[in-house]
N, C-alpha and C. Protein backbone atom coordinates (compact mmCIF):
# COMPACT_ATOMS: atom_id res chain seq x y z
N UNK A 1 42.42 -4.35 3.22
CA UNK A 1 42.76 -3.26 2.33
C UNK A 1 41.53 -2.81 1.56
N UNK A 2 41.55 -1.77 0.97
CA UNK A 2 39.93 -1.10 0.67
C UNK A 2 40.95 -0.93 -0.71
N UNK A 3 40.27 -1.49 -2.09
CA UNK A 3 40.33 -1.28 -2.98
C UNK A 3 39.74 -0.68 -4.23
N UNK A 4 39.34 1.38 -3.66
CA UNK A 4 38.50 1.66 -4.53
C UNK A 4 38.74 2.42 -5.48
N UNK A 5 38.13 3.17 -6.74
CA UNK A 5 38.22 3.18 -7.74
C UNK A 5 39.51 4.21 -7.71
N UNK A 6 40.16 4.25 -9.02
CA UNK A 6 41.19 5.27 -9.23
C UNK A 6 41.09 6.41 -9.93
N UNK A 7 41.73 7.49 -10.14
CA UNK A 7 41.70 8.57 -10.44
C UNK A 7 42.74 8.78 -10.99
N UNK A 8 43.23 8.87 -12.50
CA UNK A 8 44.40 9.69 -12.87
C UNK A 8 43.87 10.53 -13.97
N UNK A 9 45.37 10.90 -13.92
CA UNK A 9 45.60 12.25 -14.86
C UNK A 9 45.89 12.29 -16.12
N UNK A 10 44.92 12.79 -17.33
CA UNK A 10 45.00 12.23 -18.21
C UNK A 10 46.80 12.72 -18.78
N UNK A 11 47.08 11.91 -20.06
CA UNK A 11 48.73 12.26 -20.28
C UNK A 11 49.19 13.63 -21.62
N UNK A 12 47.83 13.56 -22.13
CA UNK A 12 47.82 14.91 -23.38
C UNK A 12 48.04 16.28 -22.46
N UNK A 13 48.15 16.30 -21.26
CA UNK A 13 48.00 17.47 -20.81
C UNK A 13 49.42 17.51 -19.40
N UNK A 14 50.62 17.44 -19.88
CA UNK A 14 51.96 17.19 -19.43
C UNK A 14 51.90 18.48 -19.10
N UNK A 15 53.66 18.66 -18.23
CA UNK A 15 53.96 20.10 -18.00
C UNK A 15 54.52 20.83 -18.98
N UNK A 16 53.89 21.92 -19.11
CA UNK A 16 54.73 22.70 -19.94
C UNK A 16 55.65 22.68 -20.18
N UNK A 17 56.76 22.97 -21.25
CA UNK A 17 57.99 22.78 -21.97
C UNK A 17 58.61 21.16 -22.01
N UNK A 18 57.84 20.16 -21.78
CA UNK A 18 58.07 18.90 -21.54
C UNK A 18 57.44 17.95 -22.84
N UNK A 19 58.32 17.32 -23.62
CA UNK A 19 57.95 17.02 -24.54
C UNK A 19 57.54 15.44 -24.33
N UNK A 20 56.04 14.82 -24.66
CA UNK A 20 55.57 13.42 -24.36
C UNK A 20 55.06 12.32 -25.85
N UNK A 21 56.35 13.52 -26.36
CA UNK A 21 56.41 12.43 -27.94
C UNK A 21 57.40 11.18 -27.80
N UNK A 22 56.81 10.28 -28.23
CA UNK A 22 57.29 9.24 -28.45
C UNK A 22 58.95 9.11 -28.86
N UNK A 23 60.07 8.37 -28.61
CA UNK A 23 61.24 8.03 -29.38
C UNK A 23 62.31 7.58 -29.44
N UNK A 24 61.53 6.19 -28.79
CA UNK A 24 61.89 4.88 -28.30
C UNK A 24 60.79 4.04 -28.88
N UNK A 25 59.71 4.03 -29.82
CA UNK A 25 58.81 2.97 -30.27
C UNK A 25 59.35 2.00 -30.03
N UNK A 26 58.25 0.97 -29.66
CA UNK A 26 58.56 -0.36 -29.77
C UNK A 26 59.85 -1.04 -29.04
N UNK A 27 60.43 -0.25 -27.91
CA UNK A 27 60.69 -0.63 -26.82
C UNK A 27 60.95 -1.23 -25.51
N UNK A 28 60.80 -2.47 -24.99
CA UNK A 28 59.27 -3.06 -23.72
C UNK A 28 59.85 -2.05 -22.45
N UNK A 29 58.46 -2.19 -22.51
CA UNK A 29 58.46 -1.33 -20.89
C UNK A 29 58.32 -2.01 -19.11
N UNK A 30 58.02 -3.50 -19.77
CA UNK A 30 58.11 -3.81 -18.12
C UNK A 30 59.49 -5.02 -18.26
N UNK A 31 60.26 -5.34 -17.38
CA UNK A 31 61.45 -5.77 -17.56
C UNK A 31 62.66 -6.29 -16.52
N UNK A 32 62.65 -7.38 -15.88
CA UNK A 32 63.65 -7.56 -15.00
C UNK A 32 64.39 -6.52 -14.64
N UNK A 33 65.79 -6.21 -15.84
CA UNK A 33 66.22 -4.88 -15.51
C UNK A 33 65.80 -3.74 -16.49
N UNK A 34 64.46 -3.44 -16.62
CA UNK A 34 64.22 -2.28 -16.91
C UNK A 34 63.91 -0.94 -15.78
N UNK A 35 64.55 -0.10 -16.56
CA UNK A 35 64.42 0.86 -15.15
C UNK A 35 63.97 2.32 -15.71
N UNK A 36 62.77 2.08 -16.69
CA UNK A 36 61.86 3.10 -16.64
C UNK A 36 61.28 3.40 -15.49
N UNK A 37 60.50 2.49 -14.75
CA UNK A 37 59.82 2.99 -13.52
C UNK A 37 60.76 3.26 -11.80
N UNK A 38 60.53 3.71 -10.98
CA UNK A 38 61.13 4.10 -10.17
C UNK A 38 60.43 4.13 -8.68
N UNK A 39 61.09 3.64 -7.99
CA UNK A 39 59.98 4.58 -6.13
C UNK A 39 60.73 5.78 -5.81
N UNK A 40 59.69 6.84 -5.50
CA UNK A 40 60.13 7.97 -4.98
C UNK A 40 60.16 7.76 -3.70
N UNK A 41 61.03 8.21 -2.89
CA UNK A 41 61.32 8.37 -1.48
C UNK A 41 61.55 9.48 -1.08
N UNK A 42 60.73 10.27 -0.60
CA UNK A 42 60.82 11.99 -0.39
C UNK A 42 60.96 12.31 1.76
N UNK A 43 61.88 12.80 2.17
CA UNK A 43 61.69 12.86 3.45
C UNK A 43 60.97 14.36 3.65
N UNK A 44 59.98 14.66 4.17
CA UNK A 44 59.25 15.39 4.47
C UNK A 44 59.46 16.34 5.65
N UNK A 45 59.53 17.72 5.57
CA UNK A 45 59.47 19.01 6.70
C UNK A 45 58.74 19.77 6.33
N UNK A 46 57.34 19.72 6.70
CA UNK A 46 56.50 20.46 6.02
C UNK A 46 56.51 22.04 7.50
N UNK A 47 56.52 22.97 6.15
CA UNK A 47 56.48 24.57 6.92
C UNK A 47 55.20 24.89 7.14
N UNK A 48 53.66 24.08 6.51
CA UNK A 48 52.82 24.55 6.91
C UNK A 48 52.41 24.99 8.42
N UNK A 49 51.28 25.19 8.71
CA UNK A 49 50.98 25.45 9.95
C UNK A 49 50.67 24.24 10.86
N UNK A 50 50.40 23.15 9.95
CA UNK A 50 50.26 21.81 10.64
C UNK A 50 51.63 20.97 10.05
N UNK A 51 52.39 20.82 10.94
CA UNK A 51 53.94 20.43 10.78
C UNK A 51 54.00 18.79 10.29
N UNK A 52 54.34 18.00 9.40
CA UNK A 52 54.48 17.07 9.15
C UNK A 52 55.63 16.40 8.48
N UNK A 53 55.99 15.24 9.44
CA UNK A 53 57.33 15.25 9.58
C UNK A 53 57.24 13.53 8.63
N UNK A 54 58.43 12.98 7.99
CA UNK A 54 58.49 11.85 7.67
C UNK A 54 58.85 11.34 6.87
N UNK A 55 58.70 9.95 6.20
CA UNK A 55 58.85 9.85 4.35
C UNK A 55 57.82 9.45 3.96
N UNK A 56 57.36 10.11 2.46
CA UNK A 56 56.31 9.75 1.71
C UNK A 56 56.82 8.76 1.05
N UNK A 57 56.16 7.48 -0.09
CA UNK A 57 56.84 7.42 -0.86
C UNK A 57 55.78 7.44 -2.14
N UNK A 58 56.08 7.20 -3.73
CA UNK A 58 55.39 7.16 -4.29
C UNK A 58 56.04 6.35 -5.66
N UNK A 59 55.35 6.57 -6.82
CA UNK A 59 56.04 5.97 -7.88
C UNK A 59 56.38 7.01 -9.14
N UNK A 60 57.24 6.89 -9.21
CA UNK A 60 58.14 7.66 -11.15
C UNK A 60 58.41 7.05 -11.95
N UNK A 61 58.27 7.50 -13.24
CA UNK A 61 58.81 7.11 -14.42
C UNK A 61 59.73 7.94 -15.74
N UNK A 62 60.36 7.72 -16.26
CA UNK A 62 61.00 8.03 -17.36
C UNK A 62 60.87 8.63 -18.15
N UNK A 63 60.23 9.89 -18.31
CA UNK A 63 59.88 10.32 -19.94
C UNK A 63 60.75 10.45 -21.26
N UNK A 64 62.44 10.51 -20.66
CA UNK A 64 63.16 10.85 -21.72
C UNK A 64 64.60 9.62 -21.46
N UNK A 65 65.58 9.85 -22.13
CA UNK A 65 66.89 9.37 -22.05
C UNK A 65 67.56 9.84 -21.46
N UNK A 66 67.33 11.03 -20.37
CA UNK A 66 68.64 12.16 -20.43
C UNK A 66 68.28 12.37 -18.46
N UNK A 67 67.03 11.52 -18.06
CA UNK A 67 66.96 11.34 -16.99
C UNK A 67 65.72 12.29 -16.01
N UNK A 68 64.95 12.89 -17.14
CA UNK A 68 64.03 13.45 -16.72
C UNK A 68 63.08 12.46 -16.48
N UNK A 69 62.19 12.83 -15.21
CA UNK A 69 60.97 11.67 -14.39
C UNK A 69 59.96 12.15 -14.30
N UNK A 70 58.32 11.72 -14.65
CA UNK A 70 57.38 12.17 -13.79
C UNK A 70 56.73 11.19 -12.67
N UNK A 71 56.40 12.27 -11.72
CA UNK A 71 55.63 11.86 -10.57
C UNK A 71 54.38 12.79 -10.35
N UNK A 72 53.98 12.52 -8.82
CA UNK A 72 52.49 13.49 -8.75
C UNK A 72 53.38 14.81 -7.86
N UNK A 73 52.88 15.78 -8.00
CA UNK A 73 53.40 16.83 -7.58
C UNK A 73 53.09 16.56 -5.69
N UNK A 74 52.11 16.01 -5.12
CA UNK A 74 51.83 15.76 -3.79
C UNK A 74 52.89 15.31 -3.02
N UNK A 75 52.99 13.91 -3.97
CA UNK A 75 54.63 13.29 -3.47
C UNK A 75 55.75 13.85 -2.73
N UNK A 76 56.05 15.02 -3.73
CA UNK A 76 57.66 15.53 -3.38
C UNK A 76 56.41 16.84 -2.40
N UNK A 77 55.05 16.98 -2.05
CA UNK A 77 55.32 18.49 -2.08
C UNK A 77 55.74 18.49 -0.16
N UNK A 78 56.16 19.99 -0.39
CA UNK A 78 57.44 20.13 1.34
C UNK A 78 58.32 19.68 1.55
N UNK A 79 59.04 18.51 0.84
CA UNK A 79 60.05 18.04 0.61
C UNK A 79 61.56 18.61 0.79
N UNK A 80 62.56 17.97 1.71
CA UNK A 80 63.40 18.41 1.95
C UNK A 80 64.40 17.77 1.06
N UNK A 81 64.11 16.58 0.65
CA UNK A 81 64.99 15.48 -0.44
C UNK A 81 64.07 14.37 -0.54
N UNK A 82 64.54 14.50 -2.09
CA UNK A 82 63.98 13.29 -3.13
C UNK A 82 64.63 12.43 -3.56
N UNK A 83 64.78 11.04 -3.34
CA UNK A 83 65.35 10.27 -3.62
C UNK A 83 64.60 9.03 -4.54
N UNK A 84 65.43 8.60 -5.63
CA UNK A 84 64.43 7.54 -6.56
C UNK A 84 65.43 6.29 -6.12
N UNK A 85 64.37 5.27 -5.55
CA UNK A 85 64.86 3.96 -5.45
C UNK A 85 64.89 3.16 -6.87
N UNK A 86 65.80 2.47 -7.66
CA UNK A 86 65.72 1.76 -8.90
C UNK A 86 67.02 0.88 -8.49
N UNK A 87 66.72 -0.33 -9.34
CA UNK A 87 67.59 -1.57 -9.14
C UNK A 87 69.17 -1.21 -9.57
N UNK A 88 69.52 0.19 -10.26
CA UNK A 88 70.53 1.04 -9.98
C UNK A 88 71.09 1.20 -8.68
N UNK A 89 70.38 1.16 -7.77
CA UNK A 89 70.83 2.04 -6.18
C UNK A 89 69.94 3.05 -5.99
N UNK A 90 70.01 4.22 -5.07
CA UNK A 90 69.29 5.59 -4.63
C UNK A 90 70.61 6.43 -5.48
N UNK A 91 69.22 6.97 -5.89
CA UNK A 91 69.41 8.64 -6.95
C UNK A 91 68.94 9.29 -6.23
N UNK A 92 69.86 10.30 -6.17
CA UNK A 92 69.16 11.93 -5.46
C UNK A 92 68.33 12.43 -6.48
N UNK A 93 67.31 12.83 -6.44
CA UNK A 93 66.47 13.45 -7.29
C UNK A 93 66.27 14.79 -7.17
N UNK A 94 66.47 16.14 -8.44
CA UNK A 94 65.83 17.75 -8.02
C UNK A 94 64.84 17.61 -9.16
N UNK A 95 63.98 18.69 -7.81
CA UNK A 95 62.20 18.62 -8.81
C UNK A 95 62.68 20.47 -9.68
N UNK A 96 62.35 19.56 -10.87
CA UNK A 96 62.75 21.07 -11.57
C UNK A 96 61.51 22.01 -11.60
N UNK A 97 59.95 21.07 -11.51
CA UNK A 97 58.77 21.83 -12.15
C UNK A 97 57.48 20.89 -10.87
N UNK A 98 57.06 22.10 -11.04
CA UNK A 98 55.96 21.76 -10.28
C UNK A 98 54.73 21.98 -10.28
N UNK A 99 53.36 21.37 -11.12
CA UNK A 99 51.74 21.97 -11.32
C UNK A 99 51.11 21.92 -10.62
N UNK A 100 50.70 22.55 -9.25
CA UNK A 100 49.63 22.13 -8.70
C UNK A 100 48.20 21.92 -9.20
N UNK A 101 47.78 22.48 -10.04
CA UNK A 101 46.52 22.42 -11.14
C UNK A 101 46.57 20.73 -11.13
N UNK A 102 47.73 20.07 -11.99
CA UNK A 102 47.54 18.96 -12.61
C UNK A 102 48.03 18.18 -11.59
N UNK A 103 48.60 18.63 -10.59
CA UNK A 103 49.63 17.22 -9.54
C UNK A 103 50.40 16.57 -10.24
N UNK A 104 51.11 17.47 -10.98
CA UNK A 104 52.56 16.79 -10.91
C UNK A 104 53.50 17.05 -11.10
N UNK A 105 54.87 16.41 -11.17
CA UNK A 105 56.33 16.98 -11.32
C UNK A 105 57.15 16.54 -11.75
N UNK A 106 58.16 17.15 -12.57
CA UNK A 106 59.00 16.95 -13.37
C UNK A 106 60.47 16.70 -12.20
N UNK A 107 61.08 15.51 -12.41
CA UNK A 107 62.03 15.41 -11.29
C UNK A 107 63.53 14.80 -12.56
N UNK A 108 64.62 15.50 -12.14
CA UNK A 108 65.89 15.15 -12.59
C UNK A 108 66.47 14.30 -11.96
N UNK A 109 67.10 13.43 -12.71
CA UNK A 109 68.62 12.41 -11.89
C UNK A 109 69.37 12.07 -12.92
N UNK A 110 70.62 12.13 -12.40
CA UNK A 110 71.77 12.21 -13.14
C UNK A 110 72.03 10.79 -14.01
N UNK A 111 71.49 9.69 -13.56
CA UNK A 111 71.06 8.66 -13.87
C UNK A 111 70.63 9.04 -15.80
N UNK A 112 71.06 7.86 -16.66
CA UNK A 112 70.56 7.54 -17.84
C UNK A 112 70.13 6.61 -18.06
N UNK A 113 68.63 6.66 -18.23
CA UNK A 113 67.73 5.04 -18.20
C UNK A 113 68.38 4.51 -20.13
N UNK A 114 67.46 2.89 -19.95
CA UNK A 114 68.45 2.77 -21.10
C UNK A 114 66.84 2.76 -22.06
N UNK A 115 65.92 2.61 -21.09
CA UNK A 115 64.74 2.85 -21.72
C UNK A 115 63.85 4.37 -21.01
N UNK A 116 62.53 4.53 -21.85
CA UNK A 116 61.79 5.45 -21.35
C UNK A 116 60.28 5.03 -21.51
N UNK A 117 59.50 5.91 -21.17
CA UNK A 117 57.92 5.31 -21.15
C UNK A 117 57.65 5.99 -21.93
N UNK A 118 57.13 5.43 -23.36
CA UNK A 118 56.41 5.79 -24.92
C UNK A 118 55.04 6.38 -24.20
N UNK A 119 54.71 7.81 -24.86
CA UNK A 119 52.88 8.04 -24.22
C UNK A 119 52.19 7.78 -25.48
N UNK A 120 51.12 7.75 -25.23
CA UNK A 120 49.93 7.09 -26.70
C UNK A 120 49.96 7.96 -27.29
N UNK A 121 49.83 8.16 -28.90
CA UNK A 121 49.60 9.28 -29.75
C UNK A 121 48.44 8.93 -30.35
N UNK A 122 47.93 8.20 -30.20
CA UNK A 122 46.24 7.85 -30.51
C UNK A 122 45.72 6.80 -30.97
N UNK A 123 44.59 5.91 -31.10
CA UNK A 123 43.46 6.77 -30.70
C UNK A 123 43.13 7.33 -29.16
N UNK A 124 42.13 8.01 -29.34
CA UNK A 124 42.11 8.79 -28.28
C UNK A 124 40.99 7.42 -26.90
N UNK A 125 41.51 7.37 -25.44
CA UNK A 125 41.39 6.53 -24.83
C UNK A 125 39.80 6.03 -24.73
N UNK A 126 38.93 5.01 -24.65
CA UNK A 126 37.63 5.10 -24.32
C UNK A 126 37.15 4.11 -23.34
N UNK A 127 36.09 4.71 -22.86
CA UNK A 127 35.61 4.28 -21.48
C UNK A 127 35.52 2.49 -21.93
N UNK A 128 36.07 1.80 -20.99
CA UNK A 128 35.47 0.31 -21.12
C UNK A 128 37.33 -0.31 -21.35
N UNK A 129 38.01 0.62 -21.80
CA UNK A 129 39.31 0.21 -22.61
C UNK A 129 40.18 -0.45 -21.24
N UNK A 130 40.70 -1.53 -21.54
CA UNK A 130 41.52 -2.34 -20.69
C UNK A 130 42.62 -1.46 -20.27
N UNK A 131 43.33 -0.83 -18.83
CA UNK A 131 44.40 -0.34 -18.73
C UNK A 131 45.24 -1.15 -17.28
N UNK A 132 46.58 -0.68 -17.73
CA UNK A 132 47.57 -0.95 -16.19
C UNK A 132 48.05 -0.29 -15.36
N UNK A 133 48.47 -0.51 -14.52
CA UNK A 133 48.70 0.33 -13.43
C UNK A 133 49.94 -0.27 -12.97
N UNK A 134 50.99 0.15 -12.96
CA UNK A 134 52.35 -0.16 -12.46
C UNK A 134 52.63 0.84 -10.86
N UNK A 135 53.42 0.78 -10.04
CA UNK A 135 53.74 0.77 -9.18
C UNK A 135 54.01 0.33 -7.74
N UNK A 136 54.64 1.11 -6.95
CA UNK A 136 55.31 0.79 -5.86
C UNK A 136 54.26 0.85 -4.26
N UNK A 137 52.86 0.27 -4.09
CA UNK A 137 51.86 0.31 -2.98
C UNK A 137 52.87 -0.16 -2.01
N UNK A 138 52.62 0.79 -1.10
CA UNK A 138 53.14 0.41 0.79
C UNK A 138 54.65 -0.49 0.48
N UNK A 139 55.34 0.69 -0.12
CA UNK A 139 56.34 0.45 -0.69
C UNK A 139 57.69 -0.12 0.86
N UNK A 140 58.18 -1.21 0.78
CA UNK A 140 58.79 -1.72 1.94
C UNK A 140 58.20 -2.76 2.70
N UNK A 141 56.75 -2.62 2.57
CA UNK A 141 56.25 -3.55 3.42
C UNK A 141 55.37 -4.31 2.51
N UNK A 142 55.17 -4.39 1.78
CA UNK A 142 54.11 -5.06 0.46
C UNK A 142 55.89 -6.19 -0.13
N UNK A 143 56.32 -5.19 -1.11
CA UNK A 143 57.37 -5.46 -1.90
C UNK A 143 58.08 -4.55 -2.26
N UNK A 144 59.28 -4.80 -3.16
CA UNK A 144 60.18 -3.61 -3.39
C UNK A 144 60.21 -3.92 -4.66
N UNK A 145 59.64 -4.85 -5.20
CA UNK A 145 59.89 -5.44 -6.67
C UNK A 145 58.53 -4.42 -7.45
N UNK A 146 57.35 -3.96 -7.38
CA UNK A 146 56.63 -3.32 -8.06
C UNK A 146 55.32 -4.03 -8.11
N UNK A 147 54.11 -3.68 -8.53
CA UNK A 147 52.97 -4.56 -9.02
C UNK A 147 52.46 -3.41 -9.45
N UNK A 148 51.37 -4.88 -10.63
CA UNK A 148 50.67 -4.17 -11.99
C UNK A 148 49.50 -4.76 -11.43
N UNK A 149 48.38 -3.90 -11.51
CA UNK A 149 47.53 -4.13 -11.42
C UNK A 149 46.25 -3.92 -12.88
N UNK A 150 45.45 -4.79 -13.04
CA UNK A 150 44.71 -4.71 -14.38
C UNK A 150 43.27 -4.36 -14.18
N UNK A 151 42.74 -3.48 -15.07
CA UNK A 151 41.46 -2.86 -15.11
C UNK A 151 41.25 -2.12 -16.03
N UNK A 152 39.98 -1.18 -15.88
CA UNK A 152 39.88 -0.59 -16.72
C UNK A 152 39.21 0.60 -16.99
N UNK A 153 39.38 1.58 -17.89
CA UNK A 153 38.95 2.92 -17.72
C UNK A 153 36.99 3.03 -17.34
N UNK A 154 37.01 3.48 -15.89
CA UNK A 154 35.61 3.52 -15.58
C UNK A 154 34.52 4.43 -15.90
N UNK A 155 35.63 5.81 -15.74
CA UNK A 155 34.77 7.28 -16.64
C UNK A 155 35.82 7.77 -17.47
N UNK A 156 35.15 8.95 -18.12
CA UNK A 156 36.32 9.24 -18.68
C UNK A 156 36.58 10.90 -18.64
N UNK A 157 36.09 11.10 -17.31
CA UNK A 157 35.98 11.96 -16.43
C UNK A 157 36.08 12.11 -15.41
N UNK A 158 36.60 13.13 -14.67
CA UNK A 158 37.20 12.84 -12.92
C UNK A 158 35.66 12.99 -12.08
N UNK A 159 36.01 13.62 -11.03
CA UNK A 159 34.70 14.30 -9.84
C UNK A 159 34.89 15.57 -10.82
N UNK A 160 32.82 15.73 -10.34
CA UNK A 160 32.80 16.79 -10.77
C UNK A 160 32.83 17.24 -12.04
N UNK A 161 32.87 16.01 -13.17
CA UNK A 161 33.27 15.92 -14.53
C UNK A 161 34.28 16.66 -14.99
N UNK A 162 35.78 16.28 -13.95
CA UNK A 162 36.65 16.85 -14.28
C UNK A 162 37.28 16.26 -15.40
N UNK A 163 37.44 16.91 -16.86
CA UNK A 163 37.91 16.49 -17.70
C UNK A 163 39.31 16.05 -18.01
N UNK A 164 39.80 16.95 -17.14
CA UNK A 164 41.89 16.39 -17.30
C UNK A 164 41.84 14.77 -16.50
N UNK A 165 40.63 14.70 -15.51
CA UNK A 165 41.00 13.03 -15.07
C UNK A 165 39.94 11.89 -15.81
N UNK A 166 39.86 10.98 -15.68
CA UNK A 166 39.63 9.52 -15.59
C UNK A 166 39.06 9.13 -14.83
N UNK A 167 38.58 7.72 -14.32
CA UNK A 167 38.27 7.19 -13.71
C UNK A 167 38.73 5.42 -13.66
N UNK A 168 39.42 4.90 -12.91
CA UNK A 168 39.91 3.42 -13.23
C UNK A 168 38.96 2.52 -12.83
N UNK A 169 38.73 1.33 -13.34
CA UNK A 169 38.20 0.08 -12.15
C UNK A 169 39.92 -0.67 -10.85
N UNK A 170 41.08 -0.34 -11.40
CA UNK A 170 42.32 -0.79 -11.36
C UNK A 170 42.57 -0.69 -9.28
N UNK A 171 42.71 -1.42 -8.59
CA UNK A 171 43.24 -1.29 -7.61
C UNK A 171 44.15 -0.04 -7.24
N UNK A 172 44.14 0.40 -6.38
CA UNK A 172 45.19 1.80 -6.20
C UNK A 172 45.57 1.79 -4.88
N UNK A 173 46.93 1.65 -4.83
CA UNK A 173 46.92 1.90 -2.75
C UNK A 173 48.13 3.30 -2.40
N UNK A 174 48.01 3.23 -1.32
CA UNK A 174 49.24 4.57 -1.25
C UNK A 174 50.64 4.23 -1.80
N UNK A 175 51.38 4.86 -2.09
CA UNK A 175 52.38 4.36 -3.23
C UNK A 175 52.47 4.37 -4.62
N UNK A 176 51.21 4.13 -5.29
CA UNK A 176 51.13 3.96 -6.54
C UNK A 176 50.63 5.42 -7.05
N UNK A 177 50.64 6.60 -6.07
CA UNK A 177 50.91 8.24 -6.94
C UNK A 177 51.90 8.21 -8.01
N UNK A 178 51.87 8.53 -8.73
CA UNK A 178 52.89 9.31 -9.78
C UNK A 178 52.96 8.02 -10.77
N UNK A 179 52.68 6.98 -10.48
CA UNK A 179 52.72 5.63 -11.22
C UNK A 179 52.09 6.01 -12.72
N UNK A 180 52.47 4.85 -13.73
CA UNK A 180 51.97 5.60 -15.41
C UNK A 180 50.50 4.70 -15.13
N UNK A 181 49.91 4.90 -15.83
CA UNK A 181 48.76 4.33 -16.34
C UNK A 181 48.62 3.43 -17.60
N UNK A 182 48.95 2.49 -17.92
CA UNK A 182 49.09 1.72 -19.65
C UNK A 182 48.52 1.25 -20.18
N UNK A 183 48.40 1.75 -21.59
CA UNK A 183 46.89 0.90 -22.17
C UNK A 183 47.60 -0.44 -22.50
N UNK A 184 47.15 -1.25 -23.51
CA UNK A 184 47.15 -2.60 -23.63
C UNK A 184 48.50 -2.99 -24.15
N UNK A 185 49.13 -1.91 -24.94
CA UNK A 185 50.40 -2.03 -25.87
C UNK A 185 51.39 -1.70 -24.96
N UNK A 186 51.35 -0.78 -23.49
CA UNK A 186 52.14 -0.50 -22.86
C UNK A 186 52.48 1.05 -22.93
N UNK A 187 51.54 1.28 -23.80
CA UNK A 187 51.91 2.84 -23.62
C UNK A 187 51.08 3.93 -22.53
N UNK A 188 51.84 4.93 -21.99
CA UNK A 188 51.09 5.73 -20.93
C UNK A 188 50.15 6.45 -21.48
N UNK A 189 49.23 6.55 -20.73
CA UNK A 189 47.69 7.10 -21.44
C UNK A 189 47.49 8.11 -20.24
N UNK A 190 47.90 7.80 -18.60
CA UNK A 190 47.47 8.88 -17.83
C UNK A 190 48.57 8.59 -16.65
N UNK A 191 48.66 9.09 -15.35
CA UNK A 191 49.30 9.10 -14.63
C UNK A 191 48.29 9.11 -12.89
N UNK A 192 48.30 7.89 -11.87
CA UNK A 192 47.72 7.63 -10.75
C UNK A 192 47.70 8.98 -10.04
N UNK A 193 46.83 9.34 -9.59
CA UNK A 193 46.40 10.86 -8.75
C UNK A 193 46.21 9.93 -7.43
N UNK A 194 44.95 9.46 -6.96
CA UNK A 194 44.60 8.96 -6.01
C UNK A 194 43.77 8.11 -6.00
N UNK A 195 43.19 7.47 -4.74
CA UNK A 195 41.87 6.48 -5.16
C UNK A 195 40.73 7.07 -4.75
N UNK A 196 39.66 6.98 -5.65
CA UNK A 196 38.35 7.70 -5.00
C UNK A 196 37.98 7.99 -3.38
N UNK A 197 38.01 7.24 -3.15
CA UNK A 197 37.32 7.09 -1.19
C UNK A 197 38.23 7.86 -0.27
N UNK A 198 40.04 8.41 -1.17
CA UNK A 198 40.66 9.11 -0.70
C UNK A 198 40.52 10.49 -0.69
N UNK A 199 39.71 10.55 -1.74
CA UNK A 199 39.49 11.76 -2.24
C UNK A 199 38.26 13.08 -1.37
């Protein structure tokens, strides 16, 4: 397995009309049965000109109580159905919003988590700072249970000194798209895009 650097998205810069205030403080976020986090399972019919057929999968999480999720917009994109795997069962999932700018998406399920994922309200993140990485890598054939992987913020800038991304030291494999990013307390600071060498 090639384990190289990661790339996410920082979290001050959500989708529009989507609120990433805190209000659940002090909460925990990782948890036997906690079911903030999620695997996306998207079956794929892509209309482009190069036809691609299949399932992606990736990772979601919780932003609210009421069952709103984010993921990376790549995940679901061409998507014929979205489905979130959680120790609930399969949720049908609809993507209400979609950024291609930022890669990512706002996905509904009827589902009410009993928790959600708190985002940092500051200080603001700095290079060297210890973070986690939760999600679902080679989801089926790895595990179905999740892994965290530990590291830490490498730039604090994408390619290209793209400022909306980051840079991780944190392991990243396919699967772990849409996954949160957590600083030390557990709160989301950014959201997994891809791994460098993918890029």
């Amino acid at each position: 397995m090639n384990f190289g650097f990661g790339t996410t998205r920082r979290s001050e810069k959500a989708l529009p009309g989507i609120s990433t205030s805190p209000k659940t403080a002090g909460r925990p976020m990782l948890g036997a049965r906690n079911t903030t986090y999620a695997c996306v399972e998207s079956n794929v019919r892509s209309t482009t000109s190069q036809p691609k057929e299949g399932n992606t999968s990736g990772t979601a999480f919780f932003i609210d109580l009421n069952g709103h999720m984010i993921t990376n917009g790549h995940v679901v994109e061409g998507c014929n159905r979205v489905a979130i795997l959680s120790p609930n069962g399969e949720m049908e999932a609809k993507v209400l919003r979609k950024d291609s700018g930022l890669d990512l998406a706002l996905l509904k399920v009827r589902h009410r988590p009993d928790n959600q994922a708190i985002f940092r309200a500051g200080p603001a993140i700095r290079s060297g700072e210890k973070v986690s990485v939760f999600g679902f890598p080679y989801f089926g054939v790895l595990s179905t249970g999740g892994f965290v992987t530990i590291g830490n913020i490498s730039a604090l800038s994408g390619l290209g000194d793209n400022s909306l991304q980051m840079q991780i030291s944190n392991p990243v494999q396919p699967g772990n798209s849409g996954g949160p990013l957590l600083d030390s307390s557990g709160n989301v600071v950014g959201v997994v895009v891809s791994k460098l060498n993918a890029i």
